[in-house]
C-alpha atoms as a PDB file:
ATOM      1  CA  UNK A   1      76.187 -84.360 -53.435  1.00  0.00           C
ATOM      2  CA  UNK A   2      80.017 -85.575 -53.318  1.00  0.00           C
ATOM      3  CA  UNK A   3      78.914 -87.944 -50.280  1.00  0.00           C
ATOM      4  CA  UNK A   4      76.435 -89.617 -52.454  1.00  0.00           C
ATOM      5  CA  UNK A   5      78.451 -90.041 -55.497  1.00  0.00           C
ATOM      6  CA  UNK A   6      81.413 -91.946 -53.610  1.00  0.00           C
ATOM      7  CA  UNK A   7      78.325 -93.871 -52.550  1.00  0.00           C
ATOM      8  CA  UNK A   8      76.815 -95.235 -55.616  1.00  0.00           C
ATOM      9  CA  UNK A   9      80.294 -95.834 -56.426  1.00  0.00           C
ATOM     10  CA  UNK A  10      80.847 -98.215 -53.983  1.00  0.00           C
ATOM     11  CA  UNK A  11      81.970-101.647 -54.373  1.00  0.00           C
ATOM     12  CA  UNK A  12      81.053-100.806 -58.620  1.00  0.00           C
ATOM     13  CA  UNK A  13      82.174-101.583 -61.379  1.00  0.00           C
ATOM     14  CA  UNK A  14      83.241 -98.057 -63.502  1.00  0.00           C
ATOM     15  CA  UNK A  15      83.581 -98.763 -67.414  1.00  0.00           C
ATOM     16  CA  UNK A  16      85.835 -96.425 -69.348  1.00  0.00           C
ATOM     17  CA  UNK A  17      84.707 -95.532 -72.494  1.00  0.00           C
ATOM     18  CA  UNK A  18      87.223 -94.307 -74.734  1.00  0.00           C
ATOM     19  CA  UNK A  19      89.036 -94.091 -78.560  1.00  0.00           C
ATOM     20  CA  UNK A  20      91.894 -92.369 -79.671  1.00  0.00           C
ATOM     21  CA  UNK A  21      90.541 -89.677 -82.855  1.00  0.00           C
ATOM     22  CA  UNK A  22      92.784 -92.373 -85.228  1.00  0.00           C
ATOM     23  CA  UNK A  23      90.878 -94.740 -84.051  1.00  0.00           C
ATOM     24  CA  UNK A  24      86.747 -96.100 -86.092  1.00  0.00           C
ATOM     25  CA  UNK A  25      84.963 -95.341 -82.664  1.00  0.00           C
ATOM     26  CA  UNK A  26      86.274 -91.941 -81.809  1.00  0.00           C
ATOM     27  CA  UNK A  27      82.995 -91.652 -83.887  1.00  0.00           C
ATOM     28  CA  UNK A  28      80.573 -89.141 -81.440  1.00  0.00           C
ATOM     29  CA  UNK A  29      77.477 -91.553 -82.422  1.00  0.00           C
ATOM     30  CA  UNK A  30      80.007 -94.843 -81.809  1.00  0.00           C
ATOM     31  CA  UNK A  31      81.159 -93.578 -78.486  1.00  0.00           C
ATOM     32  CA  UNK A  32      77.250 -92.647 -77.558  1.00  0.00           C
ATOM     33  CA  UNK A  33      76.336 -95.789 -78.552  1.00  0.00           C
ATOM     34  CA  UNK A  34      79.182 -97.643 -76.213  1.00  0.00           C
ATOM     35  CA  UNK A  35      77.979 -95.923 -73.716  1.00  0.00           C
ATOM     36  CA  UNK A  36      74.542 -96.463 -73.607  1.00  0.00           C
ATOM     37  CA  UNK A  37      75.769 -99.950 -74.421  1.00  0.00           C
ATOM     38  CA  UNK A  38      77.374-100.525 -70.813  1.00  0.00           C
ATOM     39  CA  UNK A  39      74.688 -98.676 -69.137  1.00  0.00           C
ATOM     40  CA  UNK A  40      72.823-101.308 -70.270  1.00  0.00           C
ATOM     41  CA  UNK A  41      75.122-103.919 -68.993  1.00  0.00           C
ATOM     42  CA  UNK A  42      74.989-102.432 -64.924  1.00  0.00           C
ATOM     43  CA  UNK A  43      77.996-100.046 -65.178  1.00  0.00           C
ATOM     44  CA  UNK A  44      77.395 -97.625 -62.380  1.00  0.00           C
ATOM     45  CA  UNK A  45      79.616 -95.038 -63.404  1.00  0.00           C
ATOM     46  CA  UNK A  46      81.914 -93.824 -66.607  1.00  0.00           C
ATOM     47  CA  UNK A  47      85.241 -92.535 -67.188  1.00  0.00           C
ATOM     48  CA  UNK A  48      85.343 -90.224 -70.446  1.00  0.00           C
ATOM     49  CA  UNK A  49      87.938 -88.729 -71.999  1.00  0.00           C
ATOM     50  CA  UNK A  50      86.833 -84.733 -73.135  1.00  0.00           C
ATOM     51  CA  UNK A  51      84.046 -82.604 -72.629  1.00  0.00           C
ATOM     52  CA  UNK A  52      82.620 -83.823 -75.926  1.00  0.00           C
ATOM     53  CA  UNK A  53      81.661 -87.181 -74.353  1.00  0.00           C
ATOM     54  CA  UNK A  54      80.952 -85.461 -71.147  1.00  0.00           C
ATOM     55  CA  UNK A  55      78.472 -83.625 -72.153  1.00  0.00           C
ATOM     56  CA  UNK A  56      76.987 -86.303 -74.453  1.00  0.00           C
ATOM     57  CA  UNK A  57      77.212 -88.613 -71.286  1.00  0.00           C
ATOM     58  CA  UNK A  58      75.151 -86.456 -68.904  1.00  0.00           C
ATOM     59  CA  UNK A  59      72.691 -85.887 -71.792  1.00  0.00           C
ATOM     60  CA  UNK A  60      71.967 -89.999 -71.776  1.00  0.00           C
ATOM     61  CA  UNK A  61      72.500 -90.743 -68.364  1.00  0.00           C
ATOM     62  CA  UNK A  62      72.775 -89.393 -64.532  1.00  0.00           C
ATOM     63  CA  UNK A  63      75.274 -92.011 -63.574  1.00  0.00           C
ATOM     64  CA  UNK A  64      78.812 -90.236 -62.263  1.00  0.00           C
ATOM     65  CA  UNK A  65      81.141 -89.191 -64.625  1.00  0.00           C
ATOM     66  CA  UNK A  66      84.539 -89.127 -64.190  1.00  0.00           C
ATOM     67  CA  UNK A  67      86.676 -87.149 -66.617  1.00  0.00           C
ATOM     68  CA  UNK A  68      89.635 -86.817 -67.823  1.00  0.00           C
ATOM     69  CA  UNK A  69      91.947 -84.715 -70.931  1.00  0.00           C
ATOM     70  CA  UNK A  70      94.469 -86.451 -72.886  1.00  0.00           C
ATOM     71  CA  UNK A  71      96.082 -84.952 -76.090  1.00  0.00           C
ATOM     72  CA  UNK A  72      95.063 -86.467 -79.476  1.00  0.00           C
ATOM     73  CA  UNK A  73      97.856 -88.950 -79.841  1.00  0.00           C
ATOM     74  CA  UNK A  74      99.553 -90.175 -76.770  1.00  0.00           C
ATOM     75  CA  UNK A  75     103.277 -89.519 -76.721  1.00  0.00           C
ATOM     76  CA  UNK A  76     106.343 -91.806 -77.278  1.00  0.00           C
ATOM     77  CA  UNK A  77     107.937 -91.191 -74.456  1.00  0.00           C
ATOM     78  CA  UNK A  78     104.509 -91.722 -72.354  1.00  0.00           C
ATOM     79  CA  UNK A  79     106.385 -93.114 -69.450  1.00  0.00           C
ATOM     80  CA  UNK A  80     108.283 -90.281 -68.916  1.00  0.00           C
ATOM     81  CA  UNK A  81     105.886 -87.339 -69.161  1.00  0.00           C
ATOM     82  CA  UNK A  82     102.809 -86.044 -67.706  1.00  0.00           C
ATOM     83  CA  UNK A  83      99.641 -85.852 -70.090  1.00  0.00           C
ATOM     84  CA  UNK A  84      96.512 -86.641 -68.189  1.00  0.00           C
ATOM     85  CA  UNK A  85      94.572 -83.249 -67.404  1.00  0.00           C
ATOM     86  CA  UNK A  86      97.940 -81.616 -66.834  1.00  0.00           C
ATOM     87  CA  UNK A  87      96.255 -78.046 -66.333  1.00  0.00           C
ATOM     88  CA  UNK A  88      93.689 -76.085 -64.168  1.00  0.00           C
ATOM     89  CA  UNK A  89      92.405 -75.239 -67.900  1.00  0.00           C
ATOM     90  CA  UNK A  90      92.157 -78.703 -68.729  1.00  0.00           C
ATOM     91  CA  UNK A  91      90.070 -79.186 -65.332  1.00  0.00           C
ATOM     92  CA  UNK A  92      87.866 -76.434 -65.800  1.00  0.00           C
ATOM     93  CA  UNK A  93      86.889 -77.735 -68.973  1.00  0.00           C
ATOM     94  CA  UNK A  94      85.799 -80.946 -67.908  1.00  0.00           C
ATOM     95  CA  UNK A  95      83.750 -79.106 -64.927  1.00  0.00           C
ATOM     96  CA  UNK A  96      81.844 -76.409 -67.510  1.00  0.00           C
ATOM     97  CA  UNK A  97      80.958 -79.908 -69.560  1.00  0.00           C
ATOM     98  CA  UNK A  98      79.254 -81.178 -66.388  1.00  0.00           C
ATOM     99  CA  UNK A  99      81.814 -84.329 -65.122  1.00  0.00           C
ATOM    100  CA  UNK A 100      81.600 -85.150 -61.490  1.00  0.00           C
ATOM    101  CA  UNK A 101      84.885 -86.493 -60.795  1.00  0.00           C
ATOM    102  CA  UNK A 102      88.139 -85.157 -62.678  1.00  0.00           C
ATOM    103  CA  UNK A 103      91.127 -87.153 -62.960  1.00  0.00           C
ATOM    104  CA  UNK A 104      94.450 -86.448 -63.425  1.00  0.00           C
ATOM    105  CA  UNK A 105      97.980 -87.703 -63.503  1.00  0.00           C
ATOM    106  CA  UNK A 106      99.153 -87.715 -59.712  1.00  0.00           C
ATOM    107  CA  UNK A 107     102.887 -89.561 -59.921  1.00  0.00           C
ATOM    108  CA  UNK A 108     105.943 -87.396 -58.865  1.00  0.00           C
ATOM    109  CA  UNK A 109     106.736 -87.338 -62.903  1.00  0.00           C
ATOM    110  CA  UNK A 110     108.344 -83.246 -63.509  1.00  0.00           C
ATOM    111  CA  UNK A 111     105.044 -81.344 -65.019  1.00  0.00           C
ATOM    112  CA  UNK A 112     105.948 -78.749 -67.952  1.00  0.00           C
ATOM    113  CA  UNK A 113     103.796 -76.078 -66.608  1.00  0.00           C
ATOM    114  CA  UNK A 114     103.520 -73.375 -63.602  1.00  0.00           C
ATOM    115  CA  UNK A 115     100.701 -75.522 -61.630  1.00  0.00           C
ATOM    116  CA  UNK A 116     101.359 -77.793 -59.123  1.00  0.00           C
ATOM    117  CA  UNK A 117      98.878 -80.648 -57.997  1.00  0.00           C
ATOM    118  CA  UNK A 118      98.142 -78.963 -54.841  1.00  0.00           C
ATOM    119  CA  UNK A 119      96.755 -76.107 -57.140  1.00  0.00           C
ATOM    120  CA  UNK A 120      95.313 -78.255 -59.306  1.00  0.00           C
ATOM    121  CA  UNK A 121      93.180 -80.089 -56.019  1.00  0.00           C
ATOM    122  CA  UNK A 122      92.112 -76.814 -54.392  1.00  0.00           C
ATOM    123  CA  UNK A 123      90.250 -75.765 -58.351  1.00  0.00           C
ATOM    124  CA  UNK A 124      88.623 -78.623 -58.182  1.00  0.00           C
ATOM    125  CA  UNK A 125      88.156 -78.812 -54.857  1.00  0.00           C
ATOM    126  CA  UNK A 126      86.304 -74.838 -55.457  1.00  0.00           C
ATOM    127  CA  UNK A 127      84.272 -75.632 -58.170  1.00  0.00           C
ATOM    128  CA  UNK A 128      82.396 -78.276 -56.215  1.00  0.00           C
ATOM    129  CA  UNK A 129      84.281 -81.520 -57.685  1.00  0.00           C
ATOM    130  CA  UNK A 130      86.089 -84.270 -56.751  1.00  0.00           C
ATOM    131  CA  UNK A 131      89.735 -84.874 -57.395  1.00  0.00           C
ATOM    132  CA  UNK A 132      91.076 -88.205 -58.384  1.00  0.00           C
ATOM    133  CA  UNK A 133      94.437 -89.038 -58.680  1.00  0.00           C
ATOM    134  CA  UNK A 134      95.880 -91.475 -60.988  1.00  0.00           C
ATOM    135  CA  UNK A 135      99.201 -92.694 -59.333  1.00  0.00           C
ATOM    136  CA  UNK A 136     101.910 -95.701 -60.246  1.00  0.00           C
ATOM    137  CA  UNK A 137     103.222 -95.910 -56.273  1.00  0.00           C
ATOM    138  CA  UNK A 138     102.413 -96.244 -53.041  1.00  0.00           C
ATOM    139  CA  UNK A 139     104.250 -93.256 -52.194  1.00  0.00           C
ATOM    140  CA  UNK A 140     102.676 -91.076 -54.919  1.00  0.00           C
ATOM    141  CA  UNK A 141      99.051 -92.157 -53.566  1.00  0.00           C
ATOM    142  CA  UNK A 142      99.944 -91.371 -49.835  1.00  0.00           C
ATOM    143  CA  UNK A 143     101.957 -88.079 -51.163  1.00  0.00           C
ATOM    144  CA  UNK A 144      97.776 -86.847 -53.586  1.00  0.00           C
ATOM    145  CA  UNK A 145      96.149 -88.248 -49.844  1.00  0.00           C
ATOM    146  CA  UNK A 146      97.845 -85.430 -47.796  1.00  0.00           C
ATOM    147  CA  UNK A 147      97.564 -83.028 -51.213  1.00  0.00           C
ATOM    148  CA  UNK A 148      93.953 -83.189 -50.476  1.00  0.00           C
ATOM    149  CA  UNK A 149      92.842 -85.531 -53.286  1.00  0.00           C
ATOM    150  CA  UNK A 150      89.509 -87.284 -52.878  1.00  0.00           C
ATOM    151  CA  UNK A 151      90.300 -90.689 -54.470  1.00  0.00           C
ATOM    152  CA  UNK A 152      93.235 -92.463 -55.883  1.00  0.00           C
ATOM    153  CA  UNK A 153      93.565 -94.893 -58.730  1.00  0.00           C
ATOM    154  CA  UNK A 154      96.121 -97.419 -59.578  1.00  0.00           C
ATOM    155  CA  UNK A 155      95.885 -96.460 -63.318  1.00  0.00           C
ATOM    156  CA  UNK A 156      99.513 -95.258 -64.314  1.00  0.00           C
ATOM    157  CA  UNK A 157     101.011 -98.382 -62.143  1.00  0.00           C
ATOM    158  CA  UNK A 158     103.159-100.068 -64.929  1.00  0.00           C
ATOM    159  CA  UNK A 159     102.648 -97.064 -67.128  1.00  0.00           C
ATOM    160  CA  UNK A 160     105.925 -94.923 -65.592  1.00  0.00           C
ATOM    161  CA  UNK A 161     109.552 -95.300 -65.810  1.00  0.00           C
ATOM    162  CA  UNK A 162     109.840 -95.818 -62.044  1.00  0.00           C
ATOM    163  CA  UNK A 163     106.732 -98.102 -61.139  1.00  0.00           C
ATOM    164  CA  UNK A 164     107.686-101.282 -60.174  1.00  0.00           C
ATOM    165  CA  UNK A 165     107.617-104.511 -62.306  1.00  0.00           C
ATOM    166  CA  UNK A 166     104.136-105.992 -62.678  1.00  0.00           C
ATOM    167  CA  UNK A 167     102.977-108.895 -63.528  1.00  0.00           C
ATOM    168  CA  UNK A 168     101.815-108.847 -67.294  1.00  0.00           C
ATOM    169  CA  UNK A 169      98.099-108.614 -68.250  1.00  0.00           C
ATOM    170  CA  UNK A 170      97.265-108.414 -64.570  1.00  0.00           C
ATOM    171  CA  UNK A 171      96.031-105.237 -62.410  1.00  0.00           C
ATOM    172  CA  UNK A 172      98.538-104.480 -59.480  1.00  0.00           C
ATOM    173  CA  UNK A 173      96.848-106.023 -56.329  1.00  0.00           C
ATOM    174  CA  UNK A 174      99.363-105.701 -54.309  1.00  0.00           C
ATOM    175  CA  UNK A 175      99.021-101.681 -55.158  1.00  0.00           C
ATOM    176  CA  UNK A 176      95.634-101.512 -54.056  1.00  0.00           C
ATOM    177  CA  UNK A 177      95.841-103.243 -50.491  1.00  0.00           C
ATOM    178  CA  UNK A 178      98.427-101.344 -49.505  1.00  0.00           C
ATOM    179  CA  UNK A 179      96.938 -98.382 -50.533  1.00  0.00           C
ATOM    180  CA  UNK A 180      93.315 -99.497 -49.120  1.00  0.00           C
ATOM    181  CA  UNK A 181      95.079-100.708 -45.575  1.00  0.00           C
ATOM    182  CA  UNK A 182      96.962 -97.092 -45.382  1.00  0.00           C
ATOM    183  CA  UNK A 183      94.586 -94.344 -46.761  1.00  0.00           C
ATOM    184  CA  UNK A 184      91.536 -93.254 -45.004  1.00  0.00           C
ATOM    185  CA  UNK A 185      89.658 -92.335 -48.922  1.00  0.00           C
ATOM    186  CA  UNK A 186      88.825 -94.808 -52.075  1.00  0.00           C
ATOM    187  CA  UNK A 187      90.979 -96.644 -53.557  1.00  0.00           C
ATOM    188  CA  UNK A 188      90.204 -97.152 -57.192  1.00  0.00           C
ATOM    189  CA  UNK A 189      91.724-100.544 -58.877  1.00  0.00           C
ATOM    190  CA  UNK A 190      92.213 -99.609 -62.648  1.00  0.00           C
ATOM    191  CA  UNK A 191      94.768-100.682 -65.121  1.00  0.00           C
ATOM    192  CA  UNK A 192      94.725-104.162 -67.032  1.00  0.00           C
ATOM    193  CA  UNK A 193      91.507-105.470 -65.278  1.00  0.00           C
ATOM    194  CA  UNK A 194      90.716-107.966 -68.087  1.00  0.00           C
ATOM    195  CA  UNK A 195      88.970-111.043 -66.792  1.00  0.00           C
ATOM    196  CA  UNK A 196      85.741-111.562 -63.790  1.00  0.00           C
ATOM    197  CA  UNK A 197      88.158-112.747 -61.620  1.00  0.00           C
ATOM    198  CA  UNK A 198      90.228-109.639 -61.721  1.00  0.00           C
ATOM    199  CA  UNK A 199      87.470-107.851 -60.393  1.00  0.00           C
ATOM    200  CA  UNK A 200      86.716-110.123 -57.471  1.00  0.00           C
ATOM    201  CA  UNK A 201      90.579-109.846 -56.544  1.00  0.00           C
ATOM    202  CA  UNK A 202      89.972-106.346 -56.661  1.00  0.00           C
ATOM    203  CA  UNK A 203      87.284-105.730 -54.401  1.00  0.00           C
ATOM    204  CA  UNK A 204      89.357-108.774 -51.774  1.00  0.00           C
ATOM    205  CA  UNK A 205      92.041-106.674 -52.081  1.00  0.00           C
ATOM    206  CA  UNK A 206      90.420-103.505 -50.435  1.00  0.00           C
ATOM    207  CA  UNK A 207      89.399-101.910 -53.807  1.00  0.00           C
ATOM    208  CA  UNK A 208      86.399 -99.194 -53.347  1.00  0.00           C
ATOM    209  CA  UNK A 209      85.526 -99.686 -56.886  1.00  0.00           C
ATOM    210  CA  UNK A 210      87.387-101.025 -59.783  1.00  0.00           C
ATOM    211  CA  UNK A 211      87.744 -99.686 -63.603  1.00  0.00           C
ATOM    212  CA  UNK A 212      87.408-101.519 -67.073  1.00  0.00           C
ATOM    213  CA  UNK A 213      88.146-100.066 -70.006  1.00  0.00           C
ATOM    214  CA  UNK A 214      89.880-101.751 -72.959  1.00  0.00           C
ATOM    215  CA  UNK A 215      88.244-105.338 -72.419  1.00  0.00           C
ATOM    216  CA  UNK A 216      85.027-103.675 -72.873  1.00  0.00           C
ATOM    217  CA  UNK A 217      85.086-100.816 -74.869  1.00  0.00           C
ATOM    218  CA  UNK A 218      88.635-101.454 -77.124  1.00  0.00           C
ATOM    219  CA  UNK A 219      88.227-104.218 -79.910  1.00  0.00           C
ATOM    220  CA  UNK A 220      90.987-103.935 -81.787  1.00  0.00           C
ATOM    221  CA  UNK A 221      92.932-104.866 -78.530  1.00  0.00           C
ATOM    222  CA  UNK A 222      90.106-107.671 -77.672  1.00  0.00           C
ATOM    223  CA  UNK A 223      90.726-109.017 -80.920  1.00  0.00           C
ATOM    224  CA  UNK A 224      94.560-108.367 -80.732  1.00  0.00           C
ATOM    225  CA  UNK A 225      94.875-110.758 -77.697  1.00  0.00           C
ATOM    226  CA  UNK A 226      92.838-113.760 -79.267  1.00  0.00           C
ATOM    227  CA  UNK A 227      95.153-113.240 -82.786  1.00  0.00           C
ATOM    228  CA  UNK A 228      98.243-113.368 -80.313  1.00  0.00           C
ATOM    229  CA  UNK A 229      96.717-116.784 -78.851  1.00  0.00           C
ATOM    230  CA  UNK A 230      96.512-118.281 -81.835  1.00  0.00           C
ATOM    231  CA  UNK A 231     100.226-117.618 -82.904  1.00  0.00           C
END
């Protein structure tokens, strides 16, 4: 089962499908809809946020889900703390709502509870999932590879006090061939992929599948970036 999700995963394109609860399409019949919407459009797997839309998602589709837990409002200090499916009771959740994949925050960031990743892996790992870190450096990717982790993702590179400077608006390419020429499982490209040619970059650059999320799914930030244009 795991061996043939990684393989209709392949070389995809994985939308993320997500709002904040302040935000109009936090709506459970607006965040059906979006999904159903990039179905539609050839997405060939999603990344959720809660077992709300988990559940919802299996209910409309058999495409993989990958899940993840974030609290209701992201904090200030976001750079500095760890808030992506911190918990094995934040895992389990996401499992019991039926997500194939669960993500959570892999960088060497201090966690505020008992668990450690290698914990949090080996749940996974025993309910029959796949674990998928979300890392900002090449050393935190190779450091979830020997953890036992399944996949990593680029997704907190530029999103942590100590990642490296990026360049703006752009995913971090360089991050994912390194990764892709050093780890012997997926690299995931995710994090600022706004444009098609981000996306072909991404799979040159050794990417096993690449994520899209806000230039799909977020249009207040869509629309944000063509009101900044036109100042």
């Amino acid at each position: 089962m795991q061996k043939n999700i990684l393989e209709n995963l392949n070389k995809s394109v994985i939308i993320s499908v997500q709002a904040m609860p302040n935000e109009p399409l936090y709506n459970e019949i607006c965040i059906n809809a979006m999904i159903k919407s990039v179905i539609t459009g050839g997405a060939k797997g999603l990344r959720l946020a809660g077992a709300r839309d988990v559940k919802n998602a299996k209910k409309i589709s058999a495409l993989p889900v990958i899940a993840i837990t974030k609290p209701e409002k992201i904090p200030a200090n976001y750079k500095d703390v760890v808030y992506i499916t911190p918990t094995i009771d934040d895992a389990k959740t996401l499992i019991d709502a039926g997500a194939d994949i669960i993500a959570f925050d892999g960088t060497s960031r201090r966690r505020s509870y008992d668990e450690n990743l290698y914990q949090l892996i080996n749940f996974i790992h025993a309910r029959g999932k796949l674990a998928m870190a979300d890392i900002s450096t090449f050393e935190e990717g190779g450091a979830c590879a020997l953890l036992g982790a399944d996949i990593v993702s680029t997704t907190l590179s530029g999103y942590t006090s100590h990642s490296k400077a990026i360049v703006k608006d752009e995913p971090d390419f360089k991050l994912v061939k390194k990764l892709s020429e050093t780890l012997n499982i997926p690299v995931i490209l995710e994090g600022r992929v706004w444009e098609e040619k981000h996306v072909k970059k991404a799979f040159k650059s050794g990417a096993f599948a690449i994520v899209a999320g806000s230039a799909v799914t977020r249009p207040q930030l869509i629309t944000k970036r063509f009101v900044n244009a036109a100042l």
